[in-house]
N, C-alpha and C. Protein backbone atom coordinates (compact mmCIF):
# COMPACT_ATOMS: atom_id res chain seq x y z
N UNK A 1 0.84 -1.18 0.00
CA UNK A 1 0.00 0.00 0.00
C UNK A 1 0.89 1.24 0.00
N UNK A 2 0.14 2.27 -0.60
CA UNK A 2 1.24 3.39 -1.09
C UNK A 2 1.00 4.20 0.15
N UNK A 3 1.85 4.49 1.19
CA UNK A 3 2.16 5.28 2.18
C UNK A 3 2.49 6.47 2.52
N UNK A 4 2.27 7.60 1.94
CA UNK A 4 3.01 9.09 2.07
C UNK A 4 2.78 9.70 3.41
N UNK A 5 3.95 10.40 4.10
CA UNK A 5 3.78 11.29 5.09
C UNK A 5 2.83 12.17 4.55
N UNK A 6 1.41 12.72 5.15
CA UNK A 6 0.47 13.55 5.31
C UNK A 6 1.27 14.98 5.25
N UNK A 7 0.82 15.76 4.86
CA UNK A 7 1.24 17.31 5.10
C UNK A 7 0.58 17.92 5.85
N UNK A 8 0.66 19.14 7.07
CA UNK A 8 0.31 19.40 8.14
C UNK A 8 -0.80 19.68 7.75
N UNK A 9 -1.22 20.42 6.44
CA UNK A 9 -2.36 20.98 6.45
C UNK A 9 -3.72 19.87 5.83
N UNK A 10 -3.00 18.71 5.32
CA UNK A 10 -3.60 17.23 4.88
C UNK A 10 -4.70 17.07 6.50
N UNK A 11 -3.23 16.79 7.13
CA UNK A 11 -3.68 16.48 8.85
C UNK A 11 -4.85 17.27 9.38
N UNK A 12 -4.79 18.18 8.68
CA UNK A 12 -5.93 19.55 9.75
C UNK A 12 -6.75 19.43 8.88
N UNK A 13 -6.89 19.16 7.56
CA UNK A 13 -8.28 19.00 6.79
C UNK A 13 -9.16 17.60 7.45
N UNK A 14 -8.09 16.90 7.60
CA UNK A 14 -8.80 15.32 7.68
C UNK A 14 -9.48 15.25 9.42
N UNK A 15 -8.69 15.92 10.15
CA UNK A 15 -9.43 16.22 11.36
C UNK A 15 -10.42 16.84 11.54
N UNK A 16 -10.20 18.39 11.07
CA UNK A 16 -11.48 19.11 10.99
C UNK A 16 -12.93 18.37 10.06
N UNK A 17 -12.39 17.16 8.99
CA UNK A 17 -13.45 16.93 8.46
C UNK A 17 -14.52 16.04 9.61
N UNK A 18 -13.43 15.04 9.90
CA UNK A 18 -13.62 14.10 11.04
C UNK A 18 -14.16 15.21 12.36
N UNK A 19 -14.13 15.62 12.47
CA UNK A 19 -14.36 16.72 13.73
C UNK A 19 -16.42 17.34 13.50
N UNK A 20 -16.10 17.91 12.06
CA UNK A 20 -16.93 18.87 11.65
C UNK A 20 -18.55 17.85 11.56
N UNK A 21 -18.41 16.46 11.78
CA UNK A 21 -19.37 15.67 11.22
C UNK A 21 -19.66 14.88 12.29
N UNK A 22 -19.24 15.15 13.79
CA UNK A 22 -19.65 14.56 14.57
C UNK A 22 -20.84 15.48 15.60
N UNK A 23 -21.08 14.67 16.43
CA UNK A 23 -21.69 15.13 18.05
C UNK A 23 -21.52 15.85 18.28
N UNK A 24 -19.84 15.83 18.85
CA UNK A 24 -19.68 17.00 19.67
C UNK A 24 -19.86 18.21 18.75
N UNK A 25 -19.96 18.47 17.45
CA UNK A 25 -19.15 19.50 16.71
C UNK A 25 -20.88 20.19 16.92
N UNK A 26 -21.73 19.39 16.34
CA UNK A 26 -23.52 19.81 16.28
C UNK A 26 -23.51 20.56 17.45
N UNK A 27 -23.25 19.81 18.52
CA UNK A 27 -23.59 20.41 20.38
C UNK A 27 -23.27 21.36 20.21
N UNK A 28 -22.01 21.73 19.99
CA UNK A 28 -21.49 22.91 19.95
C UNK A 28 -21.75 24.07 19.03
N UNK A 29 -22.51 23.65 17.91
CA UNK A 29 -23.26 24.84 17.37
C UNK A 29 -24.29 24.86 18.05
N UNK A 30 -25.01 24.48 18.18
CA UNK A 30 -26.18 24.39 18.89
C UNK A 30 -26.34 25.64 20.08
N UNK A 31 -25.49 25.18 21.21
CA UNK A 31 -24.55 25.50 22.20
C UNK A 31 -24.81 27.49 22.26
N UNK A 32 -23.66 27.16 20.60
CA UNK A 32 -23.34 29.04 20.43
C UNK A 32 -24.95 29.49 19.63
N UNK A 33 -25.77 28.61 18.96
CA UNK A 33 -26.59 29.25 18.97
C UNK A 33 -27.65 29.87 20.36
N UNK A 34 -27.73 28.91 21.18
CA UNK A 34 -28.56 29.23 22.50
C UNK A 34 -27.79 30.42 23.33
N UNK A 35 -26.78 30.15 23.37
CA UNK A 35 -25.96 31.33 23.72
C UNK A 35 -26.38 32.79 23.67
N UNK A 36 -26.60 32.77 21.64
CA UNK A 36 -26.73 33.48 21.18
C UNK A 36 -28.02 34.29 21.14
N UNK A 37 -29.22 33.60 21.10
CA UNK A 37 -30.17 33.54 21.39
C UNK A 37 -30.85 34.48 22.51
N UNK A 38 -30.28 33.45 23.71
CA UNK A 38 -30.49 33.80 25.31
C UNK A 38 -29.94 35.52 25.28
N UNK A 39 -28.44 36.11 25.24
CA UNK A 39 -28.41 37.06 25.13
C UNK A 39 -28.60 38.12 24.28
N UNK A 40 -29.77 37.79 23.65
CA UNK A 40 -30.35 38.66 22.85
C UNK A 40 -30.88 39.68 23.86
N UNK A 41 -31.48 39.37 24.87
CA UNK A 41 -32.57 40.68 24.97
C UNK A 41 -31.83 41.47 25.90
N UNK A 42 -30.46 40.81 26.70
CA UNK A 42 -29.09 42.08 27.18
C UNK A 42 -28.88 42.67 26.31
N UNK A 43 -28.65 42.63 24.88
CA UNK A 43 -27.71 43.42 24.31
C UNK A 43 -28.87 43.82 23.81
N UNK A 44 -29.94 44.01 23.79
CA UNK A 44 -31.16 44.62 23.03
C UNK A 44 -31.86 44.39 21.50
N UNK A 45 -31.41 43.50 21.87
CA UNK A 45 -31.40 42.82 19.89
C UNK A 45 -30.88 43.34 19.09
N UNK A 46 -29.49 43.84 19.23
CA UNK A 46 -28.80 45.30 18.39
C UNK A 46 -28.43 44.93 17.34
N UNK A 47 -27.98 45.76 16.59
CA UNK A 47 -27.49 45.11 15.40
C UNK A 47 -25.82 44.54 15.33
N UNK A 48 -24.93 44.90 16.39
CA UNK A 48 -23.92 44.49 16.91
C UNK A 48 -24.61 42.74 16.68
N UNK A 49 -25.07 42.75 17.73
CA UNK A 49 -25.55 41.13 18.41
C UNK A 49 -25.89 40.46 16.95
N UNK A 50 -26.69 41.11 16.35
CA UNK A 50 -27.23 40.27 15.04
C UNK A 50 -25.69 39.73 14.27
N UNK A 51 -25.15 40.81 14.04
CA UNK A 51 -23.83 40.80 13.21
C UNK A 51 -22.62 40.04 13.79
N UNK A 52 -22.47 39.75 15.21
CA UNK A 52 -21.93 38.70 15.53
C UNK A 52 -22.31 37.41 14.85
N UNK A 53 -23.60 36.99 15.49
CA UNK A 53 -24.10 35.70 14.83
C UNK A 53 -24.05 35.52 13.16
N UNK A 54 -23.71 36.12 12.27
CA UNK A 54 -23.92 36.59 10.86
C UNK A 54 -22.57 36.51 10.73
N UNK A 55 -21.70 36.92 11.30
CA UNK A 55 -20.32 37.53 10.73
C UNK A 55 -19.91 35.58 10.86
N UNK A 56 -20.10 35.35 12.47
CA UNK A 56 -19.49 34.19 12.76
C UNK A 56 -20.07 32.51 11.53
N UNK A 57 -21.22 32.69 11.41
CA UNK A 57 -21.71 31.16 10.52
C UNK A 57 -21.26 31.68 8.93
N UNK A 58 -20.81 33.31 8.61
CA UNK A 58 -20.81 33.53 7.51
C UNK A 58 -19.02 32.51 7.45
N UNK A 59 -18.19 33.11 8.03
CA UNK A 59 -17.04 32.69 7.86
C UNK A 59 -16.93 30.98 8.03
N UNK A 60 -17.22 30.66 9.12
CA UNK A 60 -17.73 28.97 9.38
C UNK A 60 -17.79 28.31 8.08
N UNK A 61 -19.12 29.38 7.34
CA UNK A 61 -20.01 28.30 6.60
C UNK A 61 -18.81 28.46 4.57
N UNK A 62 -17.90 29.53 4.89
CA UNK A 62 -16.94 29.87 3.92
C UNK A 62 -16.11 28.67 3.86
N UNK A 63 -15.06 28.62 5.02
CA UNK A 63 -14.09 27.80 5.58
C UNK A 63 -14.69 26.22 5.16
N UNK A 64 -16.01 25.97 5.60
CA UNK A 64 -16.59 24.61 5.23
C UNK A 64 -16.71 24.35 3.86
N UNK A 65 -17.00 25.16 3.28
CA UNK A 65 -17.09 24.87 1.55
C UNK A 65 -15.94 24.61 0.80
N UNK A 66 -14.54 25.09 1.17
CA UNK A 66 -13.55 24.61 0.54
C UNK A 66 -12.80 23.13 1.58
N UNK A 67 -13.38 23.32 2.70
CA UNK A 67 -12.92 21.85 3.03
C UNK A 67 -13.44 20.68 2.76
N UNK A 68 -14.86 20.97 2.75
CA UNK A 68 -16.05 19.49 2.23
C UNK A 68 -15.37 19.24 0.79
N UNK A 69 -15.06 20.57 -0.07
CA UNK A 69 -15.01 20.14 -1.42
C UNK A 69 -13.61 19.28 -1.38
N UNK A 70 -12.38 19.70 -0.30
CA UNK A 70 -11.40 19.39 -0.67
C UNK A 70 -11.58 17.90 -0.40
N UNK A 71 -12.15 17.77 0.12
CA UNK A 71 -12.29 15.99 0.59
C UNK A 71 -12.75 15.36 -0.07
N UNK A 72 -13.80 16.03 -0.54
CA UNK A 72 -15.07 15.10 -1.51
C UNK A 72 -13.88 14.54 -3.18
N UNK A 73 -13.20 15.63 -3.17
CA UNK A 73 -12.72 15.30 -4.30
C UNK A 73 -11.23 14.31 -4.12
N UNK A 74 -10.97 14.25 -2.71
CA UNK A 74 -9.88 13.41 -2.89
C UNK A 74 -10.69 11.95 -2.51
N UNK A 75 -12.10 11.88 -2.43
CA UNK A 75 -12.47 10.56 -1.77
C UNK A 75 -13.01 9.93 -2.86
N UNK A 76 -13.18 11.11 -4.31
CA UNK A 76 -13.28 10.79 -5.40
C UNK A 76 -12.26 10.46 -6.27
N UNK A 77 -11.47 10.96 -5.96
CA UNK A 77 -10.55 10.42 -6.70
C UNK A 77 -9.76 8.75 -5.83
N UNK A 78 -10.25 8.67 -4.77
CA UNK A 78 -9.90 7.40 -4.33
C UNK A 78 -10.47 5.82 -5.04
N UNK A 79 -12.06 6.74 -5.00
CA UNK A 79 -13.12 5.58 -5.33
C UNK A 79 -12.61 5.39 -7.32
N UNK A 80 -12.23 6.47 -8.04
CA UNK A 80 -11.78 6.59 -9.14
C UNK A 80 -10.66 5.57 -9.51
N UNK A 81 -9.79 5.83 -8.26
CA UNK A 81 -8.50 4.51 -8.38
C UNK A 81 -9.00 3.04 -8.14
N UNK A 82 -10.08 2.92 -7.22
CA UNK A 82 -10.61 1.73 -6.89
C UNK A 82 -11.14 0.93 -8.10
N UNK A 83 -12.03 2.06 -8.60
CA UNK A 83 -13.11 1.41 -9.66
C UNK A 83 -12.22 0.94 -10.81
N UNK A 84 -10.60 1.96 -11.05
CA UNK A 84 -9.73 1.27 -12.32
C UNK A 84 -9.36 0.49 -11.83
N UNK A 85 -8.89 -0.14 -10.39
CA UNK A 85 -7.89 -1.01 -10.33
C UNK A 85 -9.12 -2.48 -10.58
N UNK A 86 -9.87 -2.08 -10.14
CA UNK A 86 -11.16 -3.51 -10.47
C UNK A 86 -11.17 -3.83 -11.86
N UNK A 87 -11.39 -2.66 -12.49
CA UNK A 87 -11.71 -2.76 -14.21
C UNK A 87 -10.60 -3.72 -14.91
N UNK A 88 -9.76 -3.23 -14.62
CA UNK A 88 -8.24 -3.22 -14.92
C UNK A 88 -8.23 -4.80 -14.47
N UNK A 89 -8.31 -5.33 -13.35
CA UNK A 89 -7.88 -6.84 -12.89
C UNK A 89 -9.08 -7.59 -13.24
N UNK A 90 -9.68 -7.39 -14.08
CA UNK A 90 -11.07 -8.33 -14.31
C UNK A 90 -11.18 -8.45 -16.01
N UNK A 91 -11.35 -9.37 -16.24
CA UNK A 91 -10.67 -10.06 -17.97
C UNK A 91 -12.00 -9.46 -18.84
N UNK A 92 -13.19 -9.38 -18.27
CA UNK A 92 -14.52 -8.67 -19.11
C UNK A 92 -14.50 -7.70 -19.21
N UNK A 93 -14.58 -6.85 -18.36
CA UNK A 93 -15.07 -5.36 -18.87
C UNK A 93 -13.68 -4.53 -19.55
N UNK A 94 -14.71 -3.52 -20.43
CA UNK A 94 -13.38 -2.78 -21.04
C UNK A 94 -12.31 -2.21 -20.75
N UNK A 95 -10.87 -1.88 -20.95
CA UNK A 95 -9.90 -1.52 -19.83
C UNK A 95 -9.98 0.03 -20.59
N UNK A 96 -10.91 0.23 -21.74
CA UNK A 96 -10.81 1.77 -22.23
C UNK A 96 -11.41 2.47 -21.46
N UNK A 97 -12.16 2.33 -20.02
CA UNK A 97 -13.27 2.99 -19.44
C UNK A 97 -12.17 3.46 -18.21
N UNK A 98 -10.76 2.72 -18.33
CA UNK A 98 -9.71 3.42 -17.14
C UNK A 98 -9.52 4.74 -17.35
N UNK A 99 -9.79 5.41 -16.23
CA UNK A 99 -9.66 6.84 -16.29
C UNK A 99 -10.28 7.53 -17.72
N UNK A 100 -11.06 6.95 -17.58
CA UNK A 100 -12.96 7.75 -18.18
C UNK A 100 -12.44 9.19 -17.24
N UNK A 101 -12.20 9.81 -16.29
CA UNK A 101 -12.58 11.07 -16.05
C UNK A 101 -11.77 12.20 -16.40
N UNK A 102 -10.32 11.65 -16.81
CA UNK A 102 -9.47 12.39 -17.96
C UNK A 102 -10.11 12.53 -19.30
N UNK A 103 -11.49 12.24 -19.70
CA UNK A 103 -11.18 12.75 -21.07
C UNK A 103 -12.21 14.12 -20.85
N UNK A 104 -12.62 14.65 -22.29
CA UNK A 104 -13.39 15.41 -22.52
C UNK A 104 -14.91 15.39 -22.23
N UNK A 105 -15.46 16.50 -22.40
CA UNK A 105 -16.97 16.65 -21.89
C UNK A 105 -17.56 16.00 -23.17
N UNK A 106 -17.19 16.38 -24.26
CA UNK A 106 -17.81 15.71 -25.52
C UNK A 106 -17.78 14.51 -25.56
N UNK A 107 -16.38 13.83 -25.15
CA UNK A 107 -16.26 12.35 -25.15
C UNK A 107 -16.98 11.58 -24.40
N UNK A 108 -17.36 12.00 -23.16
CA UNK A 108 -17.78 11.50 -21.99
C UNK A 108 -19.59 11.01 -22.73
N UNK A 109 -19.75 12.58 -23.38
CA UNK A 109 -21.35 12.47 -24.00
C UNK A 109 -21.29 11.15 -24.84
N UNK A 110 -20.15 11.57 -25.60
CA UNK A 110 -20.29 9.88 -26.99
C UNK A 110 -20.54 8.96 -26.09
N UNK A 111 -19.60 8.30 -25.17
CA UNK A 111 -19.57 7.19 -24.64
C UNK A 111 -21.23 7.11 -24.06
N UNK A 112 -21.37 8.09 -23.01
CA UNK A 112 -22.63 8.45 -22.21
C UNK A 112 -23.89 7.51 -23.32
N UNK A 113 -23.77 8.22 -24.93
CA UNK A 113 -24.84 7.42 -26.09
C UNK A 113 -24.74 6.49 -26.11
N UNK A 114 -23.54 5.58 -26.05
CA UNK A 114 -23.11 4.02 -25.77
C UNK A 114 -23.94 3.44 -25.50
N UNK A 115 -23.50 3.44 -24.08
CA UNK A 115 -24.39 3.22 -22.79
C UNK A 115 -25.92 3.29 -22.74
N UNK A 116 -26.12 4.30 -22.86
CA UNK A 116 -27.74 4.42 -23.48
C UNK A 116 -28.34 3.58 -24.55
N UNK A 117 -27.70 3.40 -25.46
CA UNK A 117 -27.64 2.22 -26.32
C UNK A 117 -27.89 1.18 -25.73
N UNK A 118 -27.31 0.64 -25.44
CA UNK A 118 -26.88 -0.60 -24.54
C UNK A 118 -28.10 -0.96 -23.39
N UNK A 119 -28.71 0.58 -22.69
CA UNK A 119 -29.43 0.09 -21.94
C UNK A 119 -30.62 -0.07 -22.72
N UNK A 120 -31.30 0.52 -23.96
CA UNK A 120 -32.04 0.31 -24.94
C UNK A 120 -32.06 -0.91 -25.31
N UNK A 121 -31.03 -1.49 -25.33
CA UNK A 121 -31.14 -3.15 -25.77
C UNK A 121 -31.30 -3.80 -25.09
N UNK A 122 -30.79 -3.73 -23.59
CA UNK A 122 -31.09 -4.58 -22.25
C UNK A 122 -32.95 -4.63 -21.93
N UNK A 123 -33.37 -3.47 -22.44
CA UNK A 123 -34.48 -3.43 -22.23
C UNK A 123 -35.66 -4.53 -22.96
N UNK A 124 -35.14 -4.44 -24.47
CA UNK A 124 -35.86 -4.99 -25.33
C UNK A 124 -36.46 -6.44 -24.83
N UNK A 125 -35.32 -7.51 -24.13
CA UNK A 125 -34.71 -8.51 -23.83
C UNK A 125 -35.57 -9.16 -22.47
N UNK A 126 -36.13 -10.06 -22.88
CA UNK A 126 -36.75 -10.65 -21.67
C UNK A 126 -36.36 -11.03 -20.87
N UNK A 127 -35.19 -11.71 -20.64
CA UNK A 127 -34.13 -12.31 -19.34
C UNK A 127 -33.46 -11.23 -18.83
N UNK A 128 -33.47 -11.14 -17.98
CA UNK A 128 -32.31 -10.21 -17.28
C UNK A 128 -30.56 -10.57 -17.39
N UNK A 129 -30.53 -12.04 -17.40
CA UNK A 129 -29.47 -12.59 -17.99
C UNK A 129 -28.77 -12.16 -19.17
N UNK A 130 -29.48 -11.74 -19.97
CA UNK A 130 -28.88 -11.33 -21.22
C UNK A 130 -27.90 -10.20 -21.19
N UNK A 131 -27.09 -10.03 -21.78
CA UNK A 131 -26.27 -8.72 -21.83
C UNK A 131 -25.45 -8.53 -23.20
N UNK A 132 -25.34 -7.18 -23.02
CA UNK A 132 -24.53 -6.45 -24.33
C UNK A 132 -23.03 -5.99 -24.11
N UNK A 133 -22.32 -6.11 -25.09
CA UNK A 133 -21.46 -5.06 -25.06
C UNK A 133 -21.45 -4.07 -25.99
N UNK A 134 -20.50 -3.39 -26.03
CA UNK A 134 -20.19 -1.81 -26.83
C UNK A 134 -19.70 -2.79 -28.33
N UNK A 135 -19.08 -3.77 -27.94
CA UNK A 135 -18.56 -4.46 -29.32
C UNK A 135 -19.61 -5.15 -30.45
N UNK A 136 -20.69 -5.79 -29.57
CA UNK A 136 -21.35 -6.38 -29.92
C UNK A 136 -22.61 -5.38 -31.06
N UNK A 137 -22.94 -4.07 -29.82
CA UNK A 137 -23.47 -3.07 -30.32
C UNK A 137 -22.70 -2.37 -31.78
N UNK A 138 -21.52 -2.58 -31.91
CA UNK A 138 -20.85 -2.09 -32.99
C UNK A 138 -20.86 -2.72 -34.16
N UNK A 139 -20.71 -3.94 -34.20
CA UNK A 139 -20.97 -5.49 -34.44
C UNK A 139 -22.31 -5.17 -35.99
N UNK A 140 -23.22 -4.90 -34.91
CA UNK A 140 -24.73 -4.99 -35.56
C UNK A 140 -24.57 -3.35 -36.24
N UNK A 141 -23.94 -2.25 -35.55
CA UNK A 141 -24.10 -1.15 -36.55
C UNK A 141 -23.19 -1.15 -37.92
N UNK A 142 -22.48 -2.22 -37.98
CA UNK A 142 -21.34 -2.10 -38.92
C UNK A 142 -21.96 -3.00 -39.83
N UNK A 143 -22.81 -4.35 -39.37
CA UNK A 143 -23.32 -4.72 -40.16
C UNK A 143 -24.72 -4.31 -41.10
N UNK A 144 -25.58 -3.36 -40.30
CA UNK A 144 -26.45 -2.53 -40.71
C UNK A 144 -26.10 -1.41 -41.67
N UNK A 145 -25.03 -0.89 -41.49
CA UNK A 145 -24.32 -0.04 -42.27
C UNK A 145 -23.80 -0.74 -43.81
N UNK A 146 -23.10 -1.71 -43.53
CA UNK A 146 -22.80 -2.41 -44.95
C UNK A 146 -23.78 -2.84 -46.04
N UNK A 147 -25.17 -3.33 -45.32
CA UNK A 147 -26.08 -3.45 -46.09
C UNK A 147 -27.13 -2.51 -46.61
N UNK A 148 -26.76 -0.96 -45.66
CA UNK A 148 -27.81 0.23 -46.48
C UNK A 148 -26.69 0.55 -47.40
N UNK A 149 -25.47 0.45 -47.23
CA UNK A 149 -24.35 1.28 -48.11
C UNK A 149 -24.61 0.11 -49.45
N UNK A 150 -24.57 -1.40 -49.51
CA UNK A 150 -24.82 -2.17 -50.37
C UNK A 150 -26.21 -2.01 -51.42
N UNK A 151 -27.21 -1.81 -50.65
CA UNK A 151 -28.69 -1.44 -51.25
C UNK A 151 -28.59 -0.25 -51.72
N UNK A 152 -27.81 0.78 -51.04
CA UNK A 152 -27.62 2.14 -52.03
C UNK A 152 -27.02 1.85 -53.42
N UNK A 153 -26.02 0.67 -53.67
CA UNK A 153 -25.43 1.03 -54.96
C UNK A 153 -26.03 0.58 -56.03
């Protein structure tokens, strides 16, 4: 297994994520909201008081958006390595679908029609057993093709 020393700020994302999604973390908003709340009617409901509570979930809720994302995308790109290394060690499925998320938006659409294809035909098909591939699907368009291009001449 590939092992790298963490970088300090790796460490403080992965805590705070771990942190940000528990018990204690809820209580504790909770907590500063009642807080917040309760001394409302000391400070007179001022606009100070408002702008505390505002200033504080504004920054919170800043700080959280680039950390959820930073995670989400490295837990995606984990499940990304997972799903090639499966593809990749298994003799059926295609090994062209490795790192599907390097290509283009256009490409992604072609393939995306594939697929759609494919589930179009799964459908037709009374067994659930049955299945297609992309080859097979190609198979029948190449042969459909030869015989309108033949009847054209």
């Amino acid at each position: 297994m590939l092992m790298k020393k963490k970088h300090v700020f790796e460490k403080l994302a992965h805590r705070a994520t771990e942190f940000s999604g528990s018990t204690l973390a809820f209580m504790l908003a909770l907590v500063t909201i009642l807080i917040w709340l309760i001394t409302g009617p000391y400070f007179k409901y001022s606009d100070t008081w408002q702008l505390v509570i505002n200033t504080g979930t504004t920054i919170v809720t800043f700080l959280m958006v680039f950390l959820i994302q930073r995670m989400q995308n490295k837990d995606s790109q984990a499940i990304h390595l997972k799903l090639n290394e499966l593809v990749a060690a298994l003799d059926g499925p295609s090994n062209r679908l490795i790192d599907v998320e390097e290509i283009s938006e256009e490409e992604l659409k072609i393939l995306s029609s594939y697929y759609q294809k494919l589930a179009e035909m799964a459908k037709k098909e009374k067994k659930l057993s049955v299945s297609h591939s992309i080859e097979e699907a190609m198979e029948l368009h190449e042969e459909k093709y030869s015989r309108t291009k033949q009847k054209s001449k």
